[in-house]
PDB file of N, CA and C in Angstrom:
ATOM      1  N   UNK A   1      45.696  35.649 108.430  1.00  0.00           N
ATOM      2  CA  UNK A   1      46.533  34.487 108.184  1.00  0.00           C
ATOM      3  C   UNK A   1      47.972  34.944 108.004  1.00  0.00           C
ATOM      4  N   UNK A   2      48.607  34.590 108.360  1.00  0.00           N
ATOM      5  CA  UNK A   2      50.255  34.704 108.563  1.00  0.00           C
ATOM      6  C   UNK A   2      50.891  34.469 107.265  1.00  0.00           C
ATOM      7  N   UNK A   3      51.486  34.886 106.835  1.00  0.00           N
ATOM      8  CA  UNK A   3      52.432  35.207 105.506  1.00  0.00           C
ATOM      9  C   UNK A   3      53.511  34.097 105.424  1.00  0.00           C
ATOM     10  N   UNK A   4      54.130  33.532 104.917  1.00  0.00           N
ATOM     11  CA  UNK A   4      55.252  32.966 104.718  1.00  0.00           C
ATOM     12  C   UNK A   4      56.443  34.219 104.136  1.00  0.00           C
ATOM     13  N   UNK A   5      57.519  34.057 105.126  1.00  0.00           N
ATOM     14  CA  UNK A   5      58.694  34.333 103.882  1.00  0.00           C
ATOM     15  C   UNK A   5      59.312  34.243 102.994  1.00  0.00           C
ATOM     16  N   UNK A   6      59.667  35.194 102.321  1.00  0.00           N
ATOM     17  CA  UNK A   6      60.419  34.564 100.740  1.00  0.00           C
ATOM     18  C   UNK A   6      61.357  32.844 101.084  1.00  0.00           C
ATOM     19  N   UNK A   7      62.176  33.318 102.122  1.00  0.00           N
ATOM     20  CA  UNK A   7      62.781  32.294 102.535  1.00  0.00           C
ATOM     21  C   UNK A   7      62.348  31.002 102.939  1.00  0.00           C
ATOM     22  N   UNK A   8      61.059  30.924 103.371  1.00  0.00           N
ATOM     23  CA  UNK A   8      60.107  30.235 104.339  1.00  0.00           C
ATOM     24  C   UNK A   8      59.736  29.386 102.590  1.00  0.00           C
ATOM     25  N   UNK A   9      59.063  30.291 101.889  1.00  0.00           N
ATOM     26  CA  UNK A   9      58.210  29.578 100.425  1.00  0.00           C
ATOM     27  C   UNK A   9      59.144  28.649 100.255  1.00  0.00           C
ATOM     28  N   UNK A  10      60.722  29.629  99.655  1.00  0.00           N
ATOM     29  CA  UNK A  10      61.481  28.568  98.887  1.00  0.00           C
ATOM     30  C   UNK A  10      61.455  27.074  99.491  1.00  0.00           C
ATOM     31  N   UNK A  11      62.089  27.652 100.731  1.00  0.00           N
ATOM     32  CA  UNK A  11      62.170  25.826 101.483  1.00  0.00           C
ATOM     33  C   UNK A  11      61.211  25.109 101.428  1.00  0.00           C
ATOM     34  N   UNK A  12      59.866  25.479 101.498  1.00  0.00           N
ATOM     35  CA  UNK A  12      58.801  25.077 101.373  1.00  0.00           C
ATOM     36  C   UNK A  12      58.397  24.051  99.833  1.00  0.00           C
ATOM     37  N   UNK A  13      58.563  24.689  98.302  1.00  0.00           N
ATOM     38  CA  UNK A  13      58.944  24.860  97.111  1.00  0.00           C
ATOM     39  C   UNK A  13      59.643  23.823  96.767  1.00  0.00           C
ATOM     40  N   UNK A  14      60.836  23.415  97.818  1.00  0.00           N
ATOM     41  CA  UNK A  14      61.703  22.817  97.340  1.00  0.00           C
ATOM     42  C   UNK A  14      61.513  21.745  98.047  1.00  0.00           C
ATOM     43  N   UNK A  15      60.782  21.544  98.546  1.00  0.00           N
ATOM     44  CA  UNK A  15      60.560  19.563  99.991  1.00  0.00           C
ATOM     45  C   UNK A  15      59.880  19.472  99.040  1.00  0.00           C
ATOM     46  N   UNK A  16      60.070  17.497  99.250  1.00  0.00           N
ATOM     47  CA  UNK A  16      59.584  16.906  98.217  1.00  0.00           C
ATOM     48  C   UNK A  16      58.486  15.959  99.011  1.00  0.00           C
ATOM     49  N   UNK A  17      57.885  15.315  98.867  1.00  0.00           N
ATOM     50  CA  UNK A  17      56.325  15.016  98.999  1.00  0.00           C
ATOM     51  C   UNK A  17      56.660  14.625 100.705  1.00  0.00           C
ATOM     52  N   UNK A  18      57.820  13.221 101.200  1.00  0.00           N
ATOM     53  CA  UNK A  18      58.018  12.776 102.062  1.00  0.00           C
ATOM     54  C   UNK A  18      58.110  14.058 103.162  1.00  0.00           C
ATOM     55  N   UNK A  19      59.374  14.960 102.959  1.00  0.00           N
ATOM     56  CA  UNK A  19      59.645  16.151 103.050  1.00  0.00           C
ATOM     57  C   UNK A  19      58.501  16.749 104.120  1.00  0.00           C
ATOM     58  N   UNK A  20      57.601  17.268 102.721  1.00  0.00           N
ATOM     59  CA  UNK A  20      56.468  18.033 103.343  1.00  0.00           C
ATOM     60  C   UNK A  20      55.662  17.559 104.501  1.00  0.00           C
ATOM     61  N   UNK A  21      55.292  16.437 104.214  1.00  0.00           N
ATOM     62  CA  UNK A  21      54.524  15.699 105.484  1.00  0.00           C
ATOM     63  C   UNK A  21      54.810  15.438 106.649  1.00  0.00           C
ATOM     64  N   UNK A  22      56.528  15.498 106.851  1.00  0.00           N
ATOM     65  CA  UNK A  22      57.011  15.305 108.082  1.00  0.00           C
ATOM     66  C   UNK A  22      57.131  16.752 108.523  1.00  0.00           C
ATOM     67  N   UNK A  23      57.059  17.792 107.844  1.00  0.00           N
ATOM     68  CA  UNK A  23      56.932  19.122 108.251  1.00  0.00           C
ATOM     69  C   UNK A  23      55.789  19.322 108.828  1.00  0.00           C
ATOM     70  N   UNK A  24      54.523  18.956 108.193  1.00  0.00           N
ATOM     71  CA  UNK A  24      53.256  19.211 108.356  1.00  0.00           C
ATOM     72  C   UNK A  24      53.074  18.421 109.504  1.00  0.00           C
ATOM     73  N   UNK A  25      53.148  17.114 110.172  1.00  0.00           N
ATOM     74  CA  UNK A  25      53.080  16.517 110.962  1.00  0.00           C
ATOM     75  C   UNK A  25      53.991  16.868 112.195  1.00  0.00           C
ATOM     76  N   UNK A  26      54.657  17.140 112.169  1.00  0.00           N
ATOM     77  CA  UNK A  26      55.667  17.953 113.060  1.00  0.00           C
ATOM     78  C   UNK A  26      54.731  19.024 113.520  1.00  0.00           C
ATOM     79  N   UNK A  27      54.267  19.702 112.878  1.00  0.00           N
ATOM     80  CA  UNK A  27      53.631  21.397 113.262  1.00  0.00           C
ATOM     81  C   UNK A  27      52.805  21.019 113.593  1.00  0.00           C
ATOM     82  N   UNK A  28      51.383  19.945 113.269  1.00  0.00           N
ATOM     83  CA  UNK A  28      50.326  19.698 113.683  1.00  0.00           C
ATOM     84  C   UNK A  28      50.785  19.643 114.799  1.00  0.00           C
ATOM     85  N   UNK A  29      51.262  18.509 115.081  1.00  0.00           N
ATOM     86  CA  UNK A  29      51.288  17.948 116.304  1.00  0.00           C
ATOM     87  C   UNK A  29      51.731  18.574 117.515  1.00  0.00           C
ATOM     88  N   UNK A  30      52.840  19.755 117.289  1.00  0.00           N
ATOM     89  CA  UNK A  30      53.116  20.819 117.749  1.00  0.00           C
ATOM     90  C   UNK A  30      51.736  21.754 118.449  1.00  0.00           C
ATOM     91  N   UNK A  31      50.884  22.343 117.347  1.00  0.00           N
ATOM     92  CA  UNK A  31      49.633  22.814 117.698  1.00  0.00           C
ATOM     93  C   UNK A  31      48.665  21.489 118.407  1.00  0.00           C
ATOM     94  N   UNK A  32      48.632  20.719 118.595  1.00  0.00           N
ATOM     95  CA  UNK A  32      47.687  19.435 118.745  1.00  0.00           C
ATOM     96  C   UNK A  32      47.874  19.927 120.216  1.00  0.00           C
ATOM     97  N   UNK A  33      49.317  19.618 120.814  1.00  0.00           N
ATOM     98  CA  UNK A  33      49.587  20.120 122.473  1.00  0.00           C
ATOM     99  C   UNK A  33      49.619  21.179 123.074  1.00  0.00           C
ATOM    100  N   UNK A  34      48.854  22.293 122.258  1.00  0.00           N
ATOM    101  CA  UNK A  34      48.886  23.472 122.742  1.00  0.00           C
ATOM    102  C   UNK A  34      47.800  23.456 123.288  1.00  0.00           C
ATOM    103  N   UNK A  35      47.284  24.413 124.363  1.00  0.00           N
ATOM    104  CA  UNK A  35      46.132  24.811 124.547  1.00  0.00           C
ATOM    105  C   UNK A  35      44.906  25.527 123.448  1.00  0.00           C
ATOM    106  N   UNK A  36      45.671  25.169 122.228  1.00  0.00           N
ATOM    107  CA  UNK A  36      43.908  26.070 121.686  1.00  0.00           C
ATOM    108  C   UNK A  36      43.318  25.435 121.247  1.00  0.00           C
ATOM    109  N   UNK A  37      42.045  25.270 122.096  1.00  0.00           N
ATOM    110  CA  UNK A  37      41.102  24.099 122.014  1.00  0.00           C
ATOM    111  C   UNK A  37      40.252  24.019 120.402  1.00  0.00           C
ATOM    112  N   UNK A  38      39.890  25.390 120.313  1.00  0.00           N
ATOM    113  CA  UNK A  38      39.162  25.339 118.651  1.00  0.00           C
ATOM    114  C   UNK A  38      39.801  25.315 117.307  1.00  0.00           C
ATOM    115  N   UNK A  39      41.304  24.579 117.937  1.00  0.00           N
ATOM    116  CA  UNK A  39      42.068  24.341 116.188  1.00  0.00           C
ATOM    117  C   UNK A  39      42.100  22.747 116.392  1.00  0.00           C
ATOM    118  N   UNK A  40      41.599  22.116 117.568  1.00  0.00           N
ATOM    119  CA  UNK A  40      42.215  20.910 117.701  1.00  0.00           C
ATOM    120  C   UNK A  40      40.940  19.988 116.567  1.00  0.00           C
ATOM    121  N   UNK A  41      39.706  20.128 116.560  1.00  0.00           N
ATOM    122  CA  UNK A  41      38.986  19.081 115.701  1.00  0.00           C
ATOM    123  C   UNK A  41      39.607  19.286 113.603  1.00  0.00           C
ATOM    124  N   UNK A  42      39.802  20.562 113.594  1.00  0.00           N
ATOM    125  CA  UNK A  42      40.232  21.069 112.261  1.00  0.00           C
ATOM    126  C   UNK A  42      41.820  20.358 111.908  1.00  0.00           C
ATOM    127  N   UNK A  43      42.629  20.932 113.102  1.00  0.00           N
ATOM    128  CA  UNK A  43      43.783  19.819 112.750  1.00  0.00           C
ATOM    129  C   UNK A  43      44.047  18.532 112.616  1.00  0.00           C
ATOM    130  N   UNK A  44      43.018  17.651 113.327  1.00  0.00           N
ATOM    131  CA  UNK A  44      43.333  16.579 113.606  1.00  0.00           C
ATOM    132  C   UNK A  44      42.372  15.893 111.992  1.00  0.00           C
ATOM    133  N   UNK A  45      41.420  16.407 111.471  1.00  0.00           N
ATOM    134  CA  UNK A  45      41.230  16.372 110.520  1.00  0.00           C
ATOM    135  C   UNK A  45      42.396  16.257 109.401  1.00  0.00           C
ATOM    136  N   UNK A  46      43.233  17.498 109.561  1.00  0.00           N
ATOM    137  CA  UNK A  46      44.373  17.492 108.387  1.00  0.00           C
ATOM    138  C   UNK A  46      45.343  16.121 109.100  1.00  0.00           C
ATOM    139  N   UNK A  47      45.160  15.425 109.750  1.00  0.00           N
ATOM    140  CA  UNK A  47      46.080  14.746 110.406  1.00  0.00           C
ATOM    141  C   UNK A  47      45.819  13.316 109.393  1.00  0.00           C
ATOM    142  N   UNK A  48      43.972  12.927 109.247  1.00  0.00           N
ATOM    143  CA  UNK A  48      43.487  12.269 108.874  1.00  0.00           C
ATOM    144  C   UNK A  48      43.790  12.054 107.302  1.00  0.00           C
ATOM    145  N   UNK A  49      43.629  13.583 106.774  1.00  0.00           N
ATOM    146  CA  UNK A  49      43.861  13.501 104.926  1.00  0.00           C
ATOM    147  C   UNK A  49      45.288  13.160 105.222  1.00  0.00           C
ATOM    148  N   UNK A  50      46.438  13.519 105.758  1.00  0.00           N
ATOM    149  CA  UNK A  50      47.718  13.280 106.061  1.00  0.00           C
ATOM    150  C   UNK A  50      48.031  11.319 105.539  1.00  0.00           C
ATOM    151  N   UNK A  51      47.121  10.983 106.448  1.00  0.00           N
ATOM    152  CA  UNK A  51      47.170   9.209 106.247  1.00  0.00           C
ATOM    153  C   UNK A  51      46.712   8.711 105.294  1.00  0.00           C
ATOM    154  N   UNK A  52      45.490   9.251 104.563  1.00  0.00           N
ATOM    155  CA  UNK A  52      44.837   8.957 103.491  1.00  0.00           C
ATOM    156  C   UNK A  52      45.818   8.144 102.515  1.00  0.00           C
ATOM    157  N   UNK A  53      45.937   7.361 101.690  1.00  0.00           N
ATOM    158  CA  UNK A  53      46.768   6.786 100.841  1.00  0.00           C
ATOM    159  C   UNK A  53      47.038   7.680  99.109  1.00  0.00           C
ATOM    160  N   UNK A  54      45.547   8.333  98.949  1.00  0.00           N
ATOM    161  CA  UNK A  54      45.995   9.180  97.696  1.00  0.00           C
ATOM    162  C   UNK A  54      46.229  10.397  98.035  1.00  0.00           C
ATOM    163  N   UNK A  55      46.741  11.011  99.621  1.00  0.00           N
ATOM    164  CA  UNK A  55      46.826  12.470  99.578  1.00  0.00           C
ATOM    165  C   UNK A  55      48.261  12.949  99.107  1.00  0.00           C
ATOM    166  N   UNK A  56      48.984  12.592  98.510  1.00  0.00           N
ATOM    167  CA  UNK A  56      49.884  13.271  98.095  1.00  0.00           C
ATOM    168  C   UNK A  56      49.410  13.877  96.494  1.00  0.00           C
ATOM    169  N   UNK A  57      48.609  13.230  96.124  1.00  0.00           N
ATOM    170  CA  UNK A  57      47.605  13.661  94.396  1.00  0.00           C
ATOM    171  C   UNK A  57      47.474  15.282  94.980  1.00  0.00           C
ATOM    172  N   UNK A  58      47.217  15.228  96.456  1.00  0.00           N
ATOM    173  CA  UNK A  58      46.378  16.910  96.437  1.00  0.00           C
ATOM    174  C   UNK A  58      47.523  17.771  96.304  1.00  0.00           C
ATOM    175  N   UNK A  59      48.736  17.336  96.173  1.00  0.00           N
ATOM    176  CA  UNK A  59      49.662  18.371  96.001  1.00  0.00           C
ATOM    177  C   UNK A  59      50.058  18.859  94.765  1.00  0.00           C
ATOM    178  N   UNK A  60      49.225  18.130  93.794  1.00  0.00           N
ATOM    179  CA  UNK A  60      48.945  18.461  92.463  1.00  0.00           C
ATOM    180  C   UNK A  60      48.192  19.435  91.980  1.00  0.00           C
ATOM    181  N   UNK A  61      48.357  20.213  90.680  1.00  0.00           N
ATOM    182  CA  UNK A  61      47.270  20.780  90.028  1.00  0.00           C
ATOM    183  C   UNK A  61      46.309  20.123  89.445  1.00  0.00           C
ATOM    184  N   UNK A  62      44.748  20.097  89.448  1.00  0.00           N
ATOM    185  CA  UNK A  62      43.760  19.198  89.131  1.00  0.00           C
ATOM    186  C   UNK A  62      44.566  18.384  87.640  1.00  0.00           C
ATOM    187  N   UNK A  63      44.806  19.487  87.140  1.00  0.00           N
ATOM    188  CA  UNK A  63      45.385  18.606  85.202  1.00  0.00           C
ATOM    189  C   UNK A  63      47.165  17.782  85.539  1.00  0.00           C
ATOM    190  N   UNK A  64      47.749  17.868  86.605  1.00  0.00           N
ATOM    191  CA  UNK A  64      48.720  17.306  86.805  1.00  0.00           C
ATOM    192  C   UNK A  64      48.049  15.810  87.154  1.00  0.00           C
ATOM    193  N   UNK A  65      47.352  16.087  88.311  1.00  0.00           N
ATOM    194  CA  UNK A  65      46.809  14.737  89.009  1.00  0.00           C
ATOM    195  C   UNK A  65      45.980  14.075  87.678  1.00  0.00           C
ATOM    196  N   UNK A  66      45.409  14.602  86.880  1.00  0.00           N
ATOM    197  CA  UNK A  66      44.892  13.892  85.527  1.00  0.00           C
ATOM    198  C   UNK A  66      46.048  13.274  84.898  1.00  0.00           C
ATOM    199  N   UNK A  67      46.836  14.165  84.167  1.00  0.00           N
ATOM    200  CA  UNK A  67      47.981  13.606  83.527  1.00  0.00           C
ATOM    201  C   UNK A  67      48.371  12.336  84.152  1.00  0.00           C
ATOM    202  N   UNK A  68      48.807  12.706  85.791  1.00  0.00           N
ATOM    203  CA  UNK A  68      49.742  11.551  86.238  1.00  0.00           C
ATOM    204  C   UNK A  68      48.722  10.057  86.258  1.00  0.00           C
ATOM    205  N   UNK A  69      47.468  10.377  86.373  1.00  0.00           N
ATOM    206  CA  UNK A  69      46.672   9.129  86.549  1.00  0.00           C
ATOM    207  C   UNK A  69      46.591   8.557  85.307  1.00  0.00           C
ATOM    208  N   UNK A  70      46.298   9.119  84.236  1.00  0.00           N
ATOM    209  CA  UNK A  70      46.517   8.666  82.803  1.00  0.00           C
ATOM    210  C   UNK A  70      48.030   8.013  82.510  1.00  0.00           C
ATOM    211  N   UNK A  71      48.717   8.265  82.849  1.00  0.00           N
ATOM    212  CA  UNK A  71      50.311   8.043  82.606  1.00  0.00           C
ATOM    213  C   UNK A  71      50.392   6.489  83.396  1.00  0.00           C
ATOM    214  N   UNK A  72      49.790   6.516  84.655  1.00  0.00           N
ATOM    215  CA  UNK A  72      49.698   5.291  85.029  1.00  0.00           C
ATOM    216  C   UNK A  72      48.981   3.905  84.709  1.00  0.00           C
ATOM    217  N   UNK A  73      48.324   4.197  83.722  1.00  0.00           N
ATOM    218  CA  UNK A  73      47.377   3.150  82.815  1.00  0.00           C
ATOM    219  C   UNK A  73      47.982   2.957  81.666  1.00  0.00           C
ATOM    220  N   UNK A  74      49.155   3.665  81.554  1.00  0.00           N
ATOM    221  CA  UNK A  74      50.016   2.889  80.275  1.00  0.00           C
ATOM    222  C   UNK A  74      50.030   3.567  78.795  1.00  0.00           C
ATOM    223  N   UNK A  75      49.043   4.080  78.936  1.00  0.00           N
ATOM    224  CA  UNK A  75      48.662   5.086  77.729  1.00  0.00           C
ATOM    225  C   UNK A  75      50.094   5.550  77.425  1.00  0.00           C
ATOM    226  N   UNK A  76      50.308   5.613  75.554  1.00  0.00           N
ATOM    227  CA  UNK A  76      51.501   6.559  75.641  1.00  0.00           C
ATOM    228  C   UNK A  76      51.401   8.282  75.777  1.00  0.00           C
ATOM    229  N   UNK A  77      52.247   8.851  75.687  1.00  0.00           N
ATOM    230  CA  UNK A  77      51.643  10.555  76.056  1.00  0.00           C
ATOM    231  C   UNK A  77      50.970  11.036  74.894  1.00  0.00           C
ATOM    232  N   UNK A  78      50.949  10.620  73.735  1.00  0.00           N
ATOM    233  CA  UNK A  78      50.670  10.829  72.632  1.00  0.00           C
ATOM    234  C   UNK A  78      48.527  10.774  72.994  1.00  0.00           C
ATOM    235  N   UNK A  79      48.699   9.542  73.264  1.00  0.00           N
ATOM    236  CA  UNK A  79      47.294   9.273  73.390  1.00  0.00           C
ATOM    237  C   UNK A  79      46.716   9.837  74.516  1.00  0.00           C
ATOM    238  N   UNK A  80      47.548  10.259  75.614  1.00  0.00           N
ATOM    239  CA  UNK A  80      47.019  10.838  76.775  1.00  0.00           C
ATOM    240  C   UNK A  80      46.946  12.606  76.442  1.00  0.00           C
ATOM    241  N   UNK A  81      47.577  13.069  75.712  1.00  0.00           N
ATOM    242  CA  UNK A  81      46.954  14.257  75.473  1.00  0.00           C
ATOM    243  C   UNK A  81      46.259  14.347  74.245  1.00  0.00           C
ATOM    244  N   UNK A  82      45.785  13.436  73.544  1.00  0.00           N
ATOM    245  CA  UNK A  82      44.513  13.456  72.908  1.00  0.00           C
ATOM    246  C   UNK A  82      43.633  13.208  73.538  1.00  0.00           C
ATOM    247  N   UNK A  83      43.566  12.423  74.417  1.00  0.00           N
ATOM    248  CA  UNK A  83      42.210  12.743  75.385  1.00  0.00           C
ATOM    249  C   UNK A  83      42.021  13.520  75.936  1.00  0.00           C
ATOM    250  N   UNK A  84      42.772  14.191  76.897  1.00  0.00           N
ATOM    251  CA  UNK A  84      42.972  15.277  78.032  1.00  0.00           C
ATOM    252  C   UNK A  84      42.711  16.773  76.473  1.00  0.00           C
ATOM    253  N   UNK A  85      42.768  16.422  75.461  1.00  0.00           N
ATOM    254  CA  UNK A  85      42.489  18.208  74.188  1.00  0.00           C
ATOM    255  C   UNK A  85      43.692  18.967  74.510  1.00  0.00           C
ATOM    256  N   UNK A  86      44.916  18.368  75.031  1.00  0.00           N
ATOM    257  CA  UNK A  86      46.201  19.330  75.234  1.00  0.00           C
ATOM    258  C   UNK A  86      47.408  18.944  74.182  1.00  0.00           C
ATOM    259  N   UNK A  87      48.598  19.549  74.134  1.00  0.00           N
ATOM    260  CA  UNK A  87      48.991  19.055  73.437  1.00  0.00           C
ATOM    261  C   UNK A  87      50.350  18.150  74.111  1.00  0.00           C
ATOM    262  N   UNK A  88      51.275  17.143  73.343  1.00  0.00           N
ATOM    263  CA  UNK A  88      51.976  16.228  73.391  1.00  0.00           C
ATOM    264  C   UNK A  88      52.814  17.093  74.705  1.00  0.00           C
ATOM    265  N   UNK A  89      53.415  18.110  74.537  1.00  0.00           N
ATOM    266  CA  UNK A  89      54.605  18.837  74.704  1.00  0.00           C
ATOM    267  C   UNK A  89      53.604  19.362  76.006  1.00  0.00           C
ATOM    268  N   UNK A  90      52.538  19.642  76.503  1.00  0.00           N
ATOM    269  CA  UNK A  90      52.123  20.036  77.688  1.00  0.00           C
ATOM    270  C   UNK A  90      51.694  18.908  78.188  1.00  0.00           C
ATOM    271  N   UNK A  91      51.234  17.572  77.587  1.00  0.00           N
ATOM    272  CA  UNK A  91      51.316  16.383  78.477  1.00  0.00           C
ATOM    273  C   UNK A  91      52.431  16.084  79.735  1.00  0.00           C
ATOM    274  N   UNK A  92      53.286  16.060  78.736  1.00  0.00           N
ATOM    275  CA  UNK A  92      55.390  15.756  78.877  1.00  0.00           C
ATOM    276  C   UNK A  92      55.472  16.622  80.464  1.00  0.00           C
ATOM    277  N   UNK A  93      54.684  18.126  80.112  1.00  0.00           N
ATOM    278  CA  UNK A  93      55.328  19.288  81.356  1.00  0.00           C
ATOM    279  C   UNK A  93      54.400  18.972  82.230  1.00  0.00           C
ATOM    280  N   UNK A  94      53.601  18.103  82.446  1.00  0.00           N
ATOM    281  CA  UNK A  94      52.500  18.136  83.416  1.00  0.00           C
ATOM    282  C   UNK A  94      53.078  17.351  84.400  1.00  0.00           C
ATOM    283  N   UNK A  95      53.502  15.935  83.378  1.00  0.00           N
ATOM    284  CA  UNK A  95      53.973  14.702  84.021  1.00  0.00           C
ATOM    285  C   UNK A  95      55.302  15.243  84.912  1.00  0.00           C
ATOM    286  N   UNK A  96      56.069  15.383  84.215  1.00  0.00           N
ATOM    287  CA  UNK A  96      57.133  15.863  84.515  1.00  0.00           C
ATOM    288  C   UNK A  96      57.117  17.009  86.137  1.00  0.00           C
ATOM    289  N   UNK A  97      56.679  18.134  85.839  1.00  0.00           N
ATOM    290  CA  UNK A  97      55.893  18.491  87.001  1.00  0.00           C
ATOM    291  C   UNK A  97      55.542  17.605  88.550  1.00  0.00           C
ATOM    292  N   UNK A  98      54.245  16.713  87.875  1.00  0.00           N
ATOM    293  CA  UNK A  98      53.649  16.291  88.943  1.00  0.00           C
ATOM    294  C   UNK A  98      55.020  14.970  89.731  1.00  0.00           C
ATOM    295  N   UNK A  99      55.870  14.333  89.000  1.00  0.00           N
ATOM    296  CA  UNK A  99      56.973  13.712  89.389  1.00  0.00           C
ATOM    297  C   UNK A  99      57.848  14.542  90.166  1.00  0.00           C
ATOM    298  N   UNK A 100      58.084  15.651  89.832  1.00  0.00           N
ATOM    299  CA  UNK A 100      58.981  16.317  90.786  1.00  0.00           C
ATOM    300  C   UNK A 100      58.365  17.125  92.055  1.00  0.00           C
ATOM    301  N   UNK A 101      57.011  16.887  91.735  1.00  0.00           N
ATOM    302  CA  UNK A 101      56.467  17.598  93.556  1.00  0.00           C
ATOM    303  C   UNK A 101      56.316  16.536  94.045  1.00  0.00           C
ATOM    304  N   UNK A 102      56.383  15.000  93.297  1.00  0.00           N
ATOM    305  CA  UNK A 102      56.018  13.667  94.139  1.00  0.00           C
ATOM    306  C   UNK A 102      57.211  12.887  94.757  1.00  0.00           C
ATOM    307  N   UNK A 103      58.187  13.813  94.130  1.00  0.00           N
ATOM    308  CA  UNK A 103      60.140  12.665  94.221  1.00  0.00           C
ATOM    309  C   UNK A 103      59.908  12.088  94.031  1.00  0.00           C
ATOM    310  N   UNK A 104      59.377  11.817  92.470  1.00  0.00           N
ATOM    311  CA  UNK A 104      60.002  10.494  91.293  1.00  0.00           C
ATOM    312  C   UNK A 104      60.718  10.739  90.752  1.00  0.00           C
ATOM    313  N   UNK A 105      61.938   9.990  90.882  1.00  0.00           N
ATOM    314  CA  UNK A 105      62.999  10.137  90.005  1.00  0.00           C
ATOM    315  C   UNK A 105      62.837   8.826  88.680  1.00  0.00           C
ATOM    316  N   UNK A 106      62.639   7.683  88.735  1.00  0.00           N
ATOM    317  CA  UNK A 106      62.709   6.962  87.729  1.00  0.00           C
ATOM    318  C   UNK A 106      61.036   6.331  87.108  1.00  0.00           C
ATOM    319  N   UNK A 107      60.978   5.300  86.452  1.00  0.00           N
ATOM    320  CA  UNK A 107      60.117   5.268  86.024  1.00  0.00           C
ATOM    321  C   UNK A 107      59.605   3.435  87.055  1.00  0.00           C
ATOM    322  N   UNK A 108      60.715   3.041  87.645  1.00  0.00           N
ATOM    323  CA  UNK A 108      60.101   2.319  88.713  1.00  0.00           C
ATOM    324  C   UNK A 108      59.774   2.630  89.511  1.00  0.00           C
ATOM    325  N   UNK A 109      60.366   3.974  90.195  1.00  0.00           N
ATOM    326  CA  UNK A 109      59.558   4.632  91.513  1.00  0.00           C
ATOM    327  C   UNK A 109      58.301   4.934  91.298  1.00  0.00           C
ATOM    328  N   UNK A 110      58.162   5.178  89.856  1.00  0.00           N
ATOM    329  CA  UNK A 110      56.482   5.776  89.289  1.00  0.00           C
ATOM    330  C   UNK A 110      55.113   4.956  89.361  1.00  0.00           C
ATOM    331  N   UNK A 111      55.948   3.144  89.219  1.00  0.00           N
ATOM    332  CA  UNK A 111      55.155   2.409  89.232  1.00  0.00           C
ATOM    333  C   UNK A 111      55.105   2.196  90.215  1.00  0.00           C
ATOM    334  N   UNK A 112      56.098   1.918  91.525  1.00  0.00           N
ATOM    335  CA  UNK A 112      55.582   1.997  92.546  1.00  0.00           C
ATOM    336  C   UNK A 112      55.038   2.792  93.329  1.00  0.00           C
ATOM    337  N   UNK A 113      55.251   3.994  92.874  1.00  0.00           N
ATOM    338  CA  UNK A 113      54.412   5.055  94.167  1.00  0.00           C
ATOM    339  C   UNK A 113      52.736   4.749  93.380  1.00  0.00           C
ATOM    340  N   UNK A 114      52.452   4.379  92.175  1.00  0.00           N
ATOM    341  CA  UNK A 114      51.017   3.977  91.788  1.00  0.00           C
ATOM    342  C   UNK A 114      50.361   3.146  92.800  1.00  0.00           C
ATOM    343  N   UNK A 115      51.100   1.908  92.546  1.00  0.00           N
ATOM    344  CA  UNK A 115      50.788   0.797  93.350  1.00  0.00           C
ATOM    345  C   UNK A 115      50.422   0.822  94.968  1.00  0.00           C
ATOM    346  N   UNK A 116      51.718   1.994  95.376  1.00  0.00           N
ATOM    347  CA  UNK A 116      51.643   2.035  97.265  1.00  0.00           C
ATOM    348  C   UNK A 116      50.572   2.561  97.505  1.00  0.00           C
ATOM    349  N   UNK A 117      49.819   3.834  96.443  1.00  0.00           N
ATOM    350  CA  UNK A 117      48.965   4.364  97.024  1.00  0.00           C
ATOM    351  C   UNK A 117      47.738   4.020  96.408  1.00  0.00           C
ATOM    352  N   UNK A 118      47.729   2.834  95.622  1.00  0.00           N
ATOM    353  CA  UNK A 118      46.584   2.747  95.364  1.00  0.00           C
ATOM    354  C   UNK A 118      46.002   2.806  94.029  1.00  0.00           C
ATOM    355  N   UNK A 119      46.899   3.447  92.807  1.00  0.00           N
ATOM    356  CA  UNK A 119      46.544   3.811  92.177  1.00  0.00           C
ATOM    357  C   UNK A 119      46.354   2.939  90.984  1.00  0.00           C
ATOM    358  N   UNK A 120      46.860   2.376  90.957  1.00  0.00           N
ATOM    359  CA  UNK A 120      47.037   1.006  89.815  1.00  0.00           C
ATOM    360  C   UNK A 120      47.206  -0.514  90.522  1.00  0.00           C
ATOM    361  N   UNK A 121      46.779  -1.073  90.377  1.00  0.00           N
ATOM    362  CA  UNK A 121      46.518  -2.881  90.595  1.00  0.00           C
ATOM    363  C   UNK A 121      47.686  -3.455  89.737  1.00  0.00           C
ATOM    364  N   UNK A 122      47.889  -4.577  90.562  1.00  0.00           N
ATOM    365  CA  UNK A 122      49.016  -5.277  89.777  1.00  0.00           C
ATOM    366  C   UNK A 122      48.333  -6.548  89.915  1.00  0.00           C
ATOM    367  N   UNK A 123      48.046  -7.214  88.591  1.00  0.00           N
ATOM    368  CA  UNK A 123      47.596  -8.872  88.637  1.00  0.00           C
ATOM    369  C   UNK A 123      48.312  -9.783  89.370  1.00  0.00           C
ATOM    370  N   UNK A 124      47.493 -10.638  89.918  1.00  0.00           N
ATOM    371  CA  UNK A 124      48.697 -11.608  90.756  1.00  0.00           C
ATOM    372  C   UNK A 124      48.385 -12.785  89.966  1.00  0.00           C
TER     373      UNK A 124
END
């Protein structure tokens, strides 16, 4: 498997959810028109999680994607890391975290990126 460069990670590191996917979709699709026939059912697979509505969660660490799903039910952090057995101050870094690999900047983008993908219901 091919290495990334130091240079290659950072940029990598630093795209933010939208970012990444148009990278990843770019390259698939790149390999999709090549001749090598035995990457084409495997890619087109990643093409599929690509569309999925909760795949940007996978760019999380399992306890980020917890945190952030808890955070979206309203819970304050207080109560969300009494459930999760962590404490207040590693709740805070999880969330925080999983917002900046997702490009949330505010706390309406938060509710809406819930909503776009699915994650929370809004009563009508």
């Amino acid at each position: 498997m091919a290495q990334l460069s130091s240079k290659h990670k950072f940029e990598y590191h630093n795209m933010n959810h939208a970012q990444l996917c148009a990278e990843w979709e770019r390259s698939v699709k790149v390999l999709l028109n090549s001749d090598i026939k035995n990457w084409r059912p495997e890619l087109e697979a990643m093409l599929n999680r690509l569309a999925t509505p909760t795949y940007p969660l996978n760019m999380l660490t399992a306890r980020q994607a917890a945190v952030f799903k808890l955070a979206l039910t309203g819970i304050s952090h207080r109560e969300g890391a009494a459930v999760l057995h962590i404490s207040l101050g590693t709740f805070a870094a999880h969330l925080q975290a999983a917002k900046k690999k997702l490009g949330i900047k505010s706390q309406r983008a938060f509710i809406l990126f819930g909503v776009k993908h699915k994650l929370i219901d809004i009563p009508v």
